[in-house]
Protein backbone atom coordinates (compact mmCIF):
# COMPACT_ATOMS: atom_id res chain seq x y z
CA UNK A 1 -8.25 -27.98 15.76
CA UNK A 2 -5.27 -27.76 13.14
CA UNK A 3 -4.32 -30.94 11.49
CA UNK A 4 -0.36 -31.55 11.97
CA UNK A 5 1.85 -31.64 8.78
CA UNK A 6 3.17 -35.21 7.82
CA UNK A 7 5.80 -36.12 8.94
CA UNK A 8 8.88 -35.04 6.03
CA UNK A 9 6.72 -32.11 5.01
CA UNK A 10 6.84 -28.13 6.58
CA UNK A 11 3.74 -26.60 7.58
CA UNK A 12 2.48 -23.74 5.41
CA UNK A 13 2.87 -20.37 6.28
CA UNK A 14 2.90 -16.53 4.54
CA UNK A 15 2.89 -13.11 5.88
CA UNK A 16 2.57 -9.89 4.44
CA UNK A 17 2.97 -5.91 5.28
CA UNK A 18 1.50 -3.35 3.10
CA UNK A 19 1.81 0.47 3.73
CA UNK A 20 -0.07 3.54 1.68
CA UNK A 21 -0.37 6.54 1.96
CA UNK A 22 -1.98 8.78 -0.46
CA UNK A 23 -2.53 13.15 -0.64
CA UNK A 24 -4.18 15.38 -3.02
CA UNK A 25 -5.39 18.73 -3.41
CA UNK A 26 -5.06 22.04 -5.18
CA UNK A 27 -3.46 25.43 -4.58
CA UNK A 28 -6.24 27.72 -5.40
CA UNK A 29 -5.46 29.79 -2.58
CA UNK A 30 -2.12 30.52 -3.68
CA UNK A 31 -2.63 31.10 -7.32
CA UNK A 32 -5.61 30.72 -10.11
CA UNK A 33 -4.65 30.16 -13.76
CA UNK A 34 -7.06 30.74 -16.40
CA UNK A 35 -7.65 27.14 -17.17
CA UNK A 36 -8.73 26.29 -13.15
CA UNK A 37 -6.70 25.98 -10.27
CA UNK A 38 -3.51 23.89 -10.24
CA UNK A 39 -4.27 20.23 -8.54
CA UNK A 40 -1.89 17.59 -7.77
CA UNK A 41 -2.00 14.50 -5.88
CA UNK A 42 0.72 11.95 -4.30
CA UNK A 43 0.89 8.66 -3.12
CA UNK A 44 3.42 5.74 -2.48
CA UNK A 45 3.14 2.52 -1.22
CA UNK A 46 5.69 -0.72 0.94
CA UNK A 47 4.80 -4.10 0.20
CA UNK A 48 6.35 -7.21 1.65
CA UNK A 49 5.45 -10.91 1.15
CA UNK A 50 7.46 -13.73 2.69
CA UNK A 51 6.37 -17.02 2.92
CA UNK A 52 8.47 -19.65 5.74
């Protein structure tokens, strides 16, 4: 059972919302240089915090 805040204080709370998304690969079907095939790789990511 929660406790209930005093009275002339606010009750803690946070939230938070995190998105990422993330790709890689190479392209060794398309081309070949002599070094190896060309590789890459992507990625971004949201964040939001937000406390009451």
């Amino acid at each position: 059972m929660a406790t209930p805040a005093p009275i002339g204080c606010r009750a803690l709370c946070a939230s938070q919302f995190d998105i990422n998304a993330n790709q890689a690969g190479d392209r060794s079907q398309w081309f070949d240089l002599p070094g190896g095939p060309v590789a890459f790789a992507l990625g971004t990511e949201y964040y939001q915090a937000k406390a009451c």
